[in-house]
Protein backbone atom coordinates (compact mmCIF):
# COMPACT_ATOMS: atom_id res chain seq x y z
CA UNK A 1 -16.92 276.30 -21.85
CA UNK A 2 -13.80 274.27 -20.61
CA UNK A 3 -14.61 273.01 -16.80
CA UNK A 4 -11.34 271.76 -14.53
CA UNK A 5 -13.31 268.46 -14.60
CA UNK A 6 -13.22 268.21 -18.56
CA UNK A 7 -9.40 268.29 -18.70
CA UNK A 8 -6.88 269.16 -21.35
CA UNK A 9 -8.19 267.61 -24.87
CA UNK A 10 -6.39 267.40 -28.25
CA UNK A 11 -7.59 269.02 -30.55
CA UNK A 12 -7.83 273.07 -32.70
CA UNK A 13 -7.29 274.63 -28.84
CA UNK A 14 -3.62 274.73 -28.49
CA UNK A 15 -3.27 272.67 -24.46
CA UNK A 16 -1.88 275.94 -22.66
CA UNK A 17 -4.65 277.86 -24.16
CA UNK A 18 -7.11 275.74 -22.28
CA UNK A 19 -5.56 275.82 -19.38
CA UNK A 20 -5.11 279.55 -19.59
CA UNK A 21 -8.98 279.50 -20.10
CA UNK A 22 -9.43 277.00 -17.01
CA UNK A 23 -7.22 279.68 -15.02
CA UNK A 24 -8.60 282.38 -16.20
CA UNK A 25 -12.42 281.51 -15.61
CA UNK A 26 -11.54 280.47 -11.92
CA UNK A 27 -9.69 284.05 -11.17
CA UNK A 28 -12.37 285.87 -12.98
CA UNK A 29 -15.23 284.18 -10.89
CA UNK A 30 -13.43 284.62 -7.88
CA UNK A 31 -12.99 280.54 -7.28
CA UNK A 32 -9.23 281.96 -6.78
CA UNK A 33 -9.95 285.04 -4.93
CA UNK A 34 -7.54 288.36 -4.81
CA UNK A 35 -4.11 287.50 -3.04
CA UNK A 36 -4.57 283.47 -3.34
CA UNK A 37 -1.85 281.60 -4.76
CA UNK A 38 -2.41 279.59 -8.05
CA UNK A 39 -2.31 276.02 -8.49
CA UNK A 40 1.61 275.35 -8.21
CA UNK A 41 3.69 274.10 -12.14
CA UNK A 42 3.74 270.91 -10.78
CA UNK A 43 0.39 270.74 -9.26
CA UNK A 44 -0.79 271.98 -12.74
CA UNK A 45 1.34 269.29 -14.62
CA UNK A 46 0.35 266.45 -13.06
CA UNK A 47 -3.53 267.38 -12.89
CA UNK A 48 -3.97 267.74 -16.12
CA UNK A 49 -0.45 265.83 -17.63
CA UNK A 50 1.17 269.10 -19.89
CA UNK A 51 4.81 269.57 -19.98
CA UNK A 52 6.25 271.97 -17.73
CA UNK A 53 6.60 274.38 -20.66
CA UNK A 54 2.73 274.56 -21.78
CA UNK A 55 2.24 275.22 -18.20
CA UNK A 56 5.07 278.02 -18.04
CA UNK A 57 2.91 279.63 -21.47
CA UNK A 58 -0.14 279.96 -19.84
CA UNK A 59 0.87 281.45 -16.31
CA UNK A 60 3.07 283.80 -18.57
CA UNK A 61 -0.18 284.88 -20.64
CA UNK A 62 -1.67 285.66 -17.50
CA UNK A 63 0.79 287.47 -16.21
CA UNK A 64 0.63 289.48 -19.67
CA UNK A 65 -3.32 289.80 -18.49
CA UNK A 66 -2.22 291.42 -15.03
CA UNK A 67 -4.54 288.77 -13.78
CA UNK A 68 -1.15 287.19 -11.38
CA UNK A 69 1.97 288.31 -10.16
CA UNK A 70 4.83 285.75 -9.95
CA UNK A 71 7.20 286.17 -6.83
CA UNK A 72 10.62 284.00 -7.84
CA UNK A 73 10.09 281.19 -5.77
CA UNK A 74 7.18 281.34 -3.89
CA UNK A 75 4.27 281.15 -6.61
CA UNK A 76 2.01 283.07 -8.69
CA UNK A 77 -0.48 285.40 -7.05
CA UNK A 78 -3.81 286.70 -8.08
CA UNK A 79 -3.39 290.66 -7.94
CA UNK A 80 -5.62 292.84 -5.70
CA UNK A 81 -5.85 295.44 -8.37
CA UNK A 82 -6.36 299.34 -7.48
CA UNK A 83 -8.43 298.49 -3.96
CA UNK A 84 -9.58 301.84 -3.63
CA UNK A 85 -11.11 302.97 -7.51
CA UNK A 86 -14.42 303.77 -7.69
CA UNK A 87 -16.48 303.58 -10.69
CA UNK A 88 -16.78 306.35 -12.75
CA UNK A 89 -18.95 308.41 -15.51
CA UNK A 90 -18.12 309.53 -19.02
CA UNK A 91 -19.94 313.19 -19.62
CA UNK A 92 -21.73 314.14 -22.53
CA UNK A 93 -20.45 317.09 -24.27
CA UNK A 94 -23.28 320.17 -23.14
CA UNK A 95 -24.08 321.38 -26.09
CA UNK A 96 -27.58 322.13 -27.43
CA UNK A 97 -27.59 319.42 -30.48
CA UNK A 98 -27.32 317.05 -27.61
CA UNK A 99 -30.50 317.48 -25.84
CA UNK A 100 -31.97 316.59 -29.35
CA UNK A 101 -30.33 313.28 -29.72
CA UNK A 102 -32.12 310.68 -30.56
CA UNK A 103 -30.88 306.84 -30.48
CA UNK A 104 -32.00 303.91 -33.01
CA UNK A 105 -31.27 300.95 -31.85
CA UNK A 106 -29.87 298.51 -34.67
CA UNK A 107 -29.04 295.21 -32.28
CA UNK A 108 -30.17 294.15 -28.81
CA UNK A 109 -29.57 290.76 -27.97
CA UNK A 110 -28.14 287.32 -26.38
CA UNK A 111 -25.35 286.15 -28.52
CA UNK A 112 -22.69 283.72 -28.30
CA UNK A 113 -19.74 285.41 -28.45
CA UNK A 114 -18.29 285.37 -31.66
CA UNK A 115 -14.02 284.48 -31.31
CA UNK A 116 -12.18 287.43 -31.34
CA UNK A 117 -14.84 288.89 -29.22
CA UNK A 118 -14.28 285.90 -26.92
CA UNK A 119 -10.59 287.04 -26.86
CA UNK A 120 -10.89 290.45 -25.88
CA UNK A 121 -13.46 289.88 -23.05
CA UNK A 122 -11.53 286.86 -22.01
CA UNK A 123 -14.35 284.10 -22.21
CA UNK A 124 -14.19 280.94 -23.82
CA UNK A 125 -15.50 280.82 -27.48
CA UNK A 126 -19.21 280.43 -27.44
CA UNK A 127 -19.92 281.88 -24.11
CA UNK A 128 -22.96 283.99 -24.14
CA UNK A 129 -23.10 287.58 -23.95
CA UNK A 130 -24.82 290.86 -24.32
CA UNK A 131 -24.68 292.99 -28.22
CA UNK A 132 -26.07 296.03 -28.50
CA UNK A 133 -25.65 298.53 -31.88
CA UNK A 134 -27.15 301.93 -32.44
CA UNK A 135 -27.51 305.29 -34.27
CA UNK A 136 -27.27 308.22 -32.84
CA UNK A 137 -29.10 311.16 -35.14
CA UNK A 138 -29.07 314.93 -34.21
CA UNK A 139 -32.00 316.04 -36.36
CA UNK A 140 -31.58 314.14 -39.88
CA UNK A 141 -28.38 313.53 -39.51
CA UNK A 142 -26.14 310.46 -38.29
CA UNK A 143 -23.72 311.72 -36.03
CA UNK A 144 -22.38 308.48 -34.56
CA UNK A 145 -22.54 304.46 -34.57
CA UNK A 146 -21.04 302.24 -31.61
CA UNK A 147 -21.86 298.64 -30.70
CA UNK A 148 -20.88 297.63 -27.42
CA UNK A 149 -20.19 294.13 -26.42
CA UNK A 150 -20.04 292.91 -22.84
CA UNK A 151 -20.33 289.63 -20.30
CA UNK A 152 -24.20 288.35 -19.93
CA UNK A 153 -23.60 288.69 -15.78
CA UNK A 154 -23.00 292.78 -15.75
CA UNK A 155 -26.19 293.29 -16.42
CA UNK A 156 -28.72 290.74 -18.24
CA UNK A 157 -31.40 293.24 -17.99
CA UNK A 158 -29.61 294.99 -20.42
CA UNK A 159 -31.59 293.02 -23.15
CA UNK A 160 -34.59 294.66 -22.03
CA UNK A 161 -34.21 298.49 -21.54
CA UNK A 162 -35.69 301.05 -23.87
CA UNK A 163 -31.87 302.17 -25.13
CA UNK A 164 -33.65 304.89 -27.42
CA UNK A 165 -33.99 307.13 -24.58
CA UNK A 166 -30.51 306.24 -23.10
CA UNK A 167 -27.70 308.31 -23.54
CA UNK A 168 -25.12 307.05 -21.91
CA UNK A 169 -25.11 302.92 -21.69
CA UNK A 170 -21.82 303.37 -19.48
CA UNK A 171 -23.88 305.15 -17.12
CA UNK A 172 -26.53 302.60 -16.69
CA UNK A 173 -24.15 300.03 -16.27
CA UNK A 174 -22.28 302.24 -13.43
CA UNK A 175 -25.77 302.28 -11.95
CA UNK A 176 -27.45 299.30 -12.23
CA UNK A 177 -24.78 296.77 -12.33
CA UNK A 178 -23.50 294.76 -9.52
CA UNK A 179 -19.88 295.24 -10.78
CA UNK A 180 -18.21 298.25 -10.67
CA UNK A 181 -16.45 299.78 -14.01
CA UNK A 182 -13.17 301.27 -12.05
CA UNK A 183 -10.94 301.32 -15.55
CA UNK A 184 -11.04 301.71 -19.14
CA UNK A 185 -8.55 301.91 -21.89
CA UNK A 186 -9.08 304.11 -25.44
CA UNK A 187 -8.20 303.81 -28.32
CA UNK A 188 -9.01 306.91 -30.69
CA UNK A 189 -7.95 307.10 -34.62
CA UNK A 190 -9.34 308.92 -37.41
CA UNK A 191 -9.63 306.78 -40.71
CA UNK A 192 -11.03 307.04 -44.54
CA UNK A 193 -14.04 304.71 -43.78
CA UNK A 194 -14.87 301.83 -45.96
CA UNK A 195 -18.36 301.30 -47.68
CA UNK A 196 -19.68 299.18 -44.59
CA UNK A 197 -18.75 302.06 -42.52
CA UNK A 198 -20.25 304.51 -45.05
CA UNK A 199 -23.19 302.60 -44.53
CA UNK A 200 -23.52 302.28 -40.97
CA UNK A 201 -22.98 306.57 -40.39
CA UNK A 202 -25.06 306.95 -43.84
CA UNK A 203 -22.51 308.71 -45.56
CA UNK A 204 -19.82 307.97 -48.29
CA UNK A 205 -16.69 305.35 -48.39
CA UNK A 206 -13.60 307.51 -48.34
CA UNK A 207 -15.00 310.21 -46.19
CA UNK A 208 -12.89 310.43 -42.72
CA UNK A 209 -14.65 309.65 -39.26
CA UNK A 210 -13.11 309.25 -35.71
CA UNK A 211 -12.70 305.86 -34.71
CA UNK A 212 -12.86 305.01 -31.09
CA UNK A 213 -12.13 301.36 -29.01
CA UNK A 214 -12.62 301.18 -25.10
CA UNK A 215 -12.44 298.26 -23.23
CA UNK A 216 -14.06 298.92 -19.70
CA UNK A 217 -12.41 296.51 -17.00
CA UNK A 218 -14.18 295.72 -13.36
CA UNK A 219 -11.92 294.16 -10.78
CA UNK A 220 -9.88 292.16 -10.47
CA UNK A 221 -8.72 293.24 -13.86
CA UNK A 222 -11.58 291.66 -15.77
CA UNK A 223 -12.79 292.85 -19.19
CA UNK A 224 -16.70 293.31 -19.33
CA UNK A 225 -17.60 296.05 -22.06
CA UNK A 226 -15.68 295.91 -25.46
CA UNK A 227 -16.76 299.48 -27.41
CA UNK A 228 -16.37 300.12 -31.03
CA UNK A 229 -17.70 303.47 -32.24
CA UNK A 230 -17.41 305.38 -35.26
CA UNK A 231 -17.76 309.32 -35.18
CA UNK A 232 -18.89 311.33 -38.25
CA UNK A 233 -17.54 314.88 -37.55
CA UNK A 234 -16.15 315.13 -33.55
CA UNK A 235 -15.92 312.98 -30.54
CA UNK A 236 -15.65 314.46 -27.12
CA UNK A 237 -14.67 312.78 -23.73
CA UNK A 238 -15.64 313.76 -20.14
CA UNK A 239 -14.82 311.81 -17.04
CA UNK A 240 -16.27 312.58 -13.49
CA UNK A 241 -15.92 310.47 -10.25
């Protein structure tokens, strides 16, 4: 992981992408806490010797991120984002095939995070984080898989849970995890599946299954759970306070 004290390098890392990282890591760990002002261009430019448009790329990217805001003339601000959201719960749909879920788990474990991981949770390649995968079976049947991946610090217990009798991993982050979950975007498609696909929901390339994405932000703004799931037959969605 890039530190302030390593610099800007030549090298495959385009220079405003590590300094978007170096920016990045500091807002995310709250070393540039909600409402502080950023390092100014030209403090930026002459600690760590870019040109004033590398610099301008990077505090653009984050702006992209929602991470700052940029008042003409004053300086880039981290945002305070939604100060009063409160976590919140996806519900299970209640029907009776439900209660006779069962969950095999497929992955659960410490892994650096492979790159375009990296990019959607916003950590520098390599980092280390949490994968889990599973099966979810109603009788015989496969009904669902999703793999979730997510930042080592919301929960490292994670690693050790029994997640065959958990049904909803969003839940026991909600509970257990010293960050709140306060927003999440979805993604939902339906799609012939390939024969990796097939494979994972035991079932045959071509057939159709839902196909859902969800990345689960904490504050402020941070991505920390990237969900991929694949649905044989129906998805359903529930959200309570």
């Amino acid at each position: 992981m890039l530190q302030k004290s390593a610099g800007i390098v030549s090298g495959a890392i385009p220079k405003y992408r590590q300094l978007l990282i170096i920016l990045r890591n500091q807002i995310l760990k709250g070393e540039i806490a909600p409402g502080e002002r950023i390092p100014s261009e030209e403090d930026l430019i002459n600690t760590y010797g870019l040109s004033r448009g590398t610099v301008r790329k990077a505090i653009a990217q984050l702006e992209t991120e929602r991470l700052i805001e940029t008042e003409h003339g004053v300086g880039s601000f981290v945002r305070a984002l939604h100060p009063n959201a409160v976590p919140f719960h996806f519900l299970s749909p209640l029907e009776p095939a439900e209660l006779a879920a069962k969950y095999e788990i497929l992955a659960q474990e410490t892994i650096p995070a492979p790159l375009d991981i990296a990019e959607k949770l916003k950590l520098s390649p390599g980092s280390m984080l949490i994968h889990i995968a599973r099966r979810k079976r109603i009788g015989t049947q496969v009904a669902s898989y999703s793999e979730r991946f997510l930042n080592l610090d919301i929960l490292p217990s994670l690693v050790n849970e029994d997640l065959t009798k958990v049904g909803s991993i969003h839940d026991l982050l909600v509970g257990s995890s010293e960050y709140p979950l306060l927003r999440a975007e979805i993604e939902i498609e339906a799609h012939m599946i390939n024969e990796e696909e097939a494979r994972l929901l035991e079932s045959n390339p071509g057939d159709s299954a839902i196909v859902i994405n969800r990345m689960t932000y904490t504050a402020p703004n941070r991505p920390a759970v990237w969900y991929w799931g694949l649905f044989k037959d129906q998805y359903h969605i529930g959200v309570q306070a």
